[in-house]
Protein backbone atom coordinates (compact mmCIF):
# COMPACT_ATOMS: atom_id res chain seq x y z
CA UNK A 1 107.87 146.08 93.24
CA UNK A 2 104.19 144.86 92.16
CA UNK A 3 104.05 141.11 91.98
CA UNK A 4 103.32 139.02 89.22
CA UNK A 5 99.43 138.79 90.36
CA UNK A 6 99.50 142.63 89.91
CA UNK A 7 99.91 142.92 86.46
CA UNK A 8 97.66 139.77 85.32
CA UNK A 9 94.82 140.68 87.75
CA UNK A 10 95.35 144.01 89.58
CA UNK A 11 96.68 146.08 86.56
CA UNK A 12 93.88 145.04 84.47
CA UNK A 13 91.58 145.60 86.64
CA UNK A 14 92.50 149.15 87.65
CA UNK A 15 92.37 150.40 83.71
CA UNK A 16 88.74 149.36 83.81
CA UNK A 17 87.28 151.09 86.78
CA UNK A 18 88.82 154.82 85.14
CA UNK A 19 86.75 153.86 81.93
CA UNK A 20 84.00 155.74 81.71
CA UNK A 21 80.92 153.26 81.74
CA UNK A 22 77.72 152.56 83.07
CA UNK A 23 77.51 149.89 86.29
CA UNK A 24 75.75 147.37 83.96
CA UNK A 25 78.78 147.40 81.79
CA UNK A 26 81.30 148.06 84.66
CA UNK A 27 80.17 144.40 86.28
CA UNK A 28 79.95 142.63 83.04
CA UNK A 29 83.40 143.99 82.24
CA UNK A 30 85.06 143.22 85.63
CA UNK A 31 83.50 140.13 85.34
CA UNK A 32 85.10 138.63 81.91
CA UNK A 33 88.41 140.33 83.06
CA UNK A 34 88.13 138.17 86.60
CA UNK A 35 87.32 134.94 84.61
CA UNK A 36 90.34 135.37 82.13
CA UNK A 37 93.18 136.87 84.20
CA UNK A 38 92.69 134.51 86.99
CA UNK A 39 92.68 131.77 85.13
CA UNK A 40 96.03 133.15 83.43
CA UNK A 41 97.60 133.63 86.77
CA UNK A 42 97.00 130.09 87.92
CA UNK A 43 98.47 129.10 84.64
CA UNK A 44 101.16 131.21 84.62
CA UNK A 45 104.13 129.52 85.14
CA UNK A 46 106.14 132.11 86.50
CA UNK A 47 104.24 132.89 89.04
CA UNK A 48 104.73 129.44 90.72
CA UNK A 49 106.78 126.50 90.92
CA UNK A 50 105.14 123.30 90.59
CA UNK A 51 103.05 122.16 93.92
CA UNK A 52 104.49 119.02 95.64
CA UNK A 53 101.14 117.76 97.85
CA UNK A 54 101.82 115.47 100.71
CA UNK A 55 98.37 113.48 101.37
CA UNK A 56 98.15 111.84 104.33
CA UNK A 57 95.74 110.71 106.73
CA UNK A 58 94.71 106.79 108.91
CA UNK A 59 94.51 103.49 107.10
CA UNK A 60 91.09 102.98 105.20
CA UNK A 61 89.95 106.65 105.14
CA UNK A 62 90.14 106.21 101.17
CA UNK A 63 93.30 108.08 99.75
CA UNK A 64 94.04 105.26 97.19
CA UNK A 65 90.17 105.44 96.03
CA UNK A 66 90.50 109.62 96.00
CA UNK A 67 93.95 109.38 93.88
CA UNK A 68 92.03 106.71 91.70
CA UNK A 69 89.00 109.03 91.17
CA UNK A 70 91.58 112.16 90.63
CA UNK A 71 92.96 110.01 87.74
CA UNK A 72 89.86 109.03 85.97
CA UNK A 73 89.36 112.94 86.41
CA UNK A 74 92.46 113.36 84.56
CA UNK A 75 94.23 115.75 87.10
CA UNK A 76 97.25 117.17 86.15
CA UNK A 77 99.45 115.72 88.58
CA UNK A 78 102.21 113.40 88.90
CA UNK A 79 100.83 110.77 91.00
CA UNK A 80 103.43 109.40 92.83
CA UNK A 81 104.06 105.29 93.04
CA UNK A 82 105.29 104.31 96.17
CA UNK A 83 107.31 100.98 96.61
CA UNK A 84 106.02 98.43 99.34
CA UNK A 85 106.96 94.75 99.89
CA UNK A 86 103.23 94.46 101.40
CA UNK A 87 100.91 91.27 99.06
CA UNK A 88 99.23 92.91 96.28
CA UNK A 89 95.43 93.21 96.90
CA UNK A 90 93.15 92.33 94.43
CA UNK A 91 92.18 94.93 91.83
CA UNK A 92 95.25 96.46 92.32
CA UNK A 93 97.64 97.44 89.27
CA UNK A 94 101.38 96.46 89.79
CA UNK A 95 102.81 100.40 88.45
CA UNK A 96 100.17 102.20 89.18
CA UNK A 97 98.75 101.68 92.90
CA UNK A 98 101.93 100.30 93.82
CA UNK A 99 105.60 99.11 92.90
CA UNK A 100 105.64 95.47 94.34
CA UNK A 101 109.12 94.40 95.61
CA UNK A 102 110.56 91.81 97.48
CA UNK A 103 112.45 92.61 101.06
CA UNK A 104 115.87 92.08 99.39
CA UNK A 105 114.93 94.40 96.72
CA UNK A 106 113.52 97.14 99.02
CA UNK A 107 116.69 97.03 101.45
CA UNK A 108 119.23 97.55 97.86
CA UNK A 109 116.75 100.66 96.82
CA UNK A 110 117.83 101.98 100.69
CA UNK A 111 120.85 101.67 100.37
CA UNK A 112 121.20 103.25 97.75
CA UNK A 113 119.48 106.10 98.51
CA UNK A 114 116.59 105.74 96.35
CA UNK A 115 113.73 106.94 98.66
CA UNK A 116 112.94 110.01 99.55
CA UNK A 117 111.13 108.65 102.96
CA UNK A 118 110.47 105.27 103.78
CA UNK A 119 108.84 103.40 107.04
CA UNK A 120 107.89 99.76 108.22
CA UNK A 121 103.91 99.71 108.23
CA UNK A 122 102.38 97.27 109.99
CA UNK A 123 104.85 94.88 109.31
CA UNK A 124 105.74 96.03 105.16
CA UNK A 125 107.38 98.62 104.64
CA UNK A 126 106.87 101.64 102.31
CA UNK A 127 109.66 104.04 100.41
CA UNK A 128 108.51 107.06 98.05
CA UNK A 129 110.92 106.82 94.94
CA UNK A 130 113.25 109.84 95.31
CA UNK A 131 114.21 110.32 91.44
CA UNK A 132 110.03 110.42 90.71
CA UNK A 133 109.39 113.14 92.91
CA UNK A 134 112.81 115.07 91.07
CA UNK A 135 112.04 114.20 87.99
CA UNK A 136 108.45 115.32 88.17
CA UNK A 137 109.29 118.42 90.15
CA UNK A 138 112.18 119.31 87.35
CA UNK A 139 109.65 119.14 84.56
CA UNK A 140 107.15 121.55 86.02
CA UNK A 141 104.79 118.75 87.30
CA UNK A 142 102.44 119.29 90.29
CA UNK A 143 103.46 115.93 92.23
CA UNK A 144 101.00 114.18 94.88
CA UNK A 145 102.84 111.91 97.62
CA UNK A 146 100.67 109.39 99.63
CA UNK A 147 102.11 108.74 102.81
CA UNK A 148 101.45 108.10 106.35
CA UNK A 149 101.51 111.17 108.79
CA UNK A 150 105.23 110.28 110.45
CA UNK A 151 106.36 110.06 107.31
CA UNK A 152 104.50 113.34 106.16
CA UNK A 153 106.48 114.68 109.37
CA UNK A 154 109.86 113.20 107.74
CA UNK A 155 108.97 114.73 104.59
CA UNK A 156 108.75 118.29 105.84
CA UNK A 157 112.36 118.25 107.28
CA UNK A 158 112.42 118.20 103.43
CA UNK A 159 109.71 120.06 101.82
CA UNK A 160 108.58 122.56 105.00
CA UNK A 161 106.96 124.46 102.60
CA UNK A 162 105.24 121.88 100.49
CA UNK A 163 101.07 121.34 100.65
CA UNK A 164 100.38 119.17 103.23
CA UNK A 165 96.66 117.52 103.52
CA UNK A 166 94.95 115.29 105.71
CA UNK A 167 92.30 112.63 104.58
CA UNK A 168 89.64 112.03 107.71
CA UNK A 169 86.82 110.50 107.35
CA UNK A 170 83.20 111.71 109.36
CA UNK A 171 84.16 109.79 112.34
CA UNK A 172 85.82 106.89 113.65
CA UNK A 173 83.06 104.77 113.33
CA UNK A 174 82.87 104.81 109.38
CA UNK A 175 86.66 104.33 109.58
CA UNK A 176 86.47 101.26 110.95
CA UNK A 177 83.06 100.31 109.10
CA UNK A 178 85.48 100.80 106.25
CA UNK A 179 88.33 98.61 106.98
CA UNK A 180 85.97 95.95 108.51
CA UNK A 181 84.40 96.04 104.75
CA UNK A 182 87.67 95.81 103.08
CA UNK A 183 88.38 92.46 104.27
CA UNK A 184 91.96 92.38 104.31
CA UNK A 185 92.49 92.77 108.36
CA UNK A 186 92.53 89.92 111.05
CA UNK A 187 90.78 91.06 114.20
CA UNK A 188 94.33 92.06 115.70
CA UNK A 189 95.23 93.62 112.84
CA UNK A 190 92.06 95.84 113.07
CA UNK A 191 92.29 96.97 116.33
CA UNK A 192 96.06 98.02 115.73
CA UNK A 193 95.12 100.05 112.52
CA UNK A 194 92.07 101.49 114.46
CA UNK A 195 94.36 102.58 117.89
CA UNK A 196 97.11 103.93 115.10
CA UNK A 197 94.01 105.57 113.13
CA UNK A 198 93.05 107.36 116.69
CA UNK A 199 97.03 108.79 117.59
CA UNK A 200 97.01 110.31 113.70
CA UNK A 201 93.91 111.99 113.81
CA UNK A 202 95.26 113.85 116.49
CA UNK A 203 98.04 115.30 114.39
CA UNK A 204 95.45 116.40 111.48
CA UNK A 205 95.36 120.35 112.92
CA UNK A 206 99.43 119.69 111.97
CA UNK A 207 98.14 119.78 108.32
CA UNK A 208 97.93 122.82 106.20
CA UNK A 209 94.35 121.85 105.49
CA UNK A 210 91.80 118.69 106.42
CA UNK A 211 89.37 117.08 103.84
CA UNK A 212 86.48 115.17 105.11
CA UNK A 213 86.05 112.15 102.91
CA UNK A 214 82.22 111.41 103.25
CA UNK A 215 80.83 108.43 102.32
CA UNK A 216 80.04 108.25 98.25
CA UNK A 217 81.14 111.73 98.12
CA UNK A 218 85.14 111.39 96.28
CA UNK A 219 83.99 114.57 93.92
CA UNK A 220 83.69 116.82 96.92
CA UNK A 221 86.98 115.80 98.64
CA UNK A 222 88.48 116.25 95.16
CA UNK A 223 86.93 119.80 94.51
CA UNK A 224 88.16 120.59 98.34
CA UNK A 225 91.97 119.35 97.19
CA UNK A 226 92.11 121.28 94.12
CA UNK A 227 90.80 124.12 95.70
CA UNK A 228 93.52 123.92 98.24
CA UNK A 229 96.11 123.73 95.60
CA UNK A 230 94.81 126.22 93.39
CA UNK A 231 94.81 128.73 96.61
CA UNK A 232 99.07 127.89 97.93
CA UNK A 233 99.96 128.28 93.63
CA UNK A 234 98.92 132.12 94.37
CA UNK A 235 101.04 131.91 98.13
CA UNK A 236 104.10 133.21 97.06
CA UNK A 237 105.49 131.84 100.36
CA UNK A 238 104.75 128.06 99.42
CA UNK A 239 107.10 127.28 96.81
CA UNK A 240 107.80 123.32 96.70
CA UNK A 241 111.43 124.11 97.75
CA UNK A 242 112.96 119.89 97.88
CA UNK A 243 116.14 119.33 99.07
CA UNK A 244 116.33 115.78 96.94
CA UNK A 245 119.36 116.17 94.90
């Protein structure tokens, strides 16, 4: 049985080569018939259930400033808010970078099941909110999780076939050029994140695909993420299949 992508792109594009025509039409035709059906089969909702993306990658390599840039780009995803009992950091947005909660509160939203993963982070800890992931997922919505790579390893007991990318950045000396810049690490608390930062980059070949975040270059790693996602919505074997109920 032809799939889906067969009759919005293959079909099409076999009624046009037994026309009759000369090759400066043929192109121009197979052209405008490329442009339109593809774009049709990445919007066709049949064709694909909703993407869940996992993001992932060491502390500082710039996934809250890529997820900022992706919304002032007005992606189309569900951008997941993740619950931590960590300080909030200036310029931050209670809702939007984060759901601040006290200890107490965090331990009642475990126990009652409300995460879909949590972990204790250098000394907070850090839950994705089950019923946003659901409730995203159940409405069609691509949905982008930031996490940290064990719990990106948690997550695929889950999700195994959901899109899973890793964040790195050139080398490790601009990671810790970065964090040292941030300002929000003791000089213990750098060298931990910067040991931990070395262990995870070693899992990045783990990752479906790894996205260099250069310095003053957020567009490119975006462009690099879509891409990704644009290329598992036509892998029929990567449907976001989430055991969450």
């Amino acid at each position: 049985m032809e799939s889906r992508a067969y009759w919005l792109l293959g079909k099409p594009l076999l009624e046009i080569l037994r026309t009759p025509v000369s090759p400066i039409l043929l192109f121009g035709k197979l052209f405008q018939n490329y442009r339109s059906n593809f774009s049709n089969l990445l919007n066709h909702k049949d064709v694909q259930p909703p993407i869940l993306l996992i993001l992932s990658g060491p502390s500082g390599v710039g996934k809250d400033a890529l997820l900022s840039r992706m919304r002032e780009l007005e992606e189309p995803y569900h951008f997941t808010v993740t619950v931590t009992t960590r300080t909030k950091r200036d310029g931050e947005t209670e809702g939007k970078d984060y759901i601040f909660v006290s200890q107490a509160e965090f331990r009642a939203q475990m126990e009652q099941d409300g995460f879909l993963e949590w972990a204790e982070v250098y000394g907070n800890y850090y839950g994705v909110p089950r019923d946003q992931v659901k409730t995203a997922l159940q409405r069609g919505k691509d949905v982008i999780v930031k996490i940290d790579v064990q719990g990106a390893k948690t997550i695929k007991g889950l999700a195994p076939n959901a899109l899973y990318i890793f964040l790195a950045p050139p080398d490790m000396g601009q990671l810790e050029k970065r964090l040292t810049e941030r300002m929000t690490e003791s000089s213990d608390s750098l060298k931990i994140r910067l040991e931990t930062a070395a262990k995870e980059m070693k899992s990045a070949s783990w990752f479906d695909h790894v996205v260099i975040n250069h310095e003053n270059q957020l567009d490119l790693a975006v462009a690099e993420i879509q891409n990704a996602v644009d290329l598992a919505r036509l892998d029929q074997t990567k449907p976001s299949n989430l055991d969450i109920t």
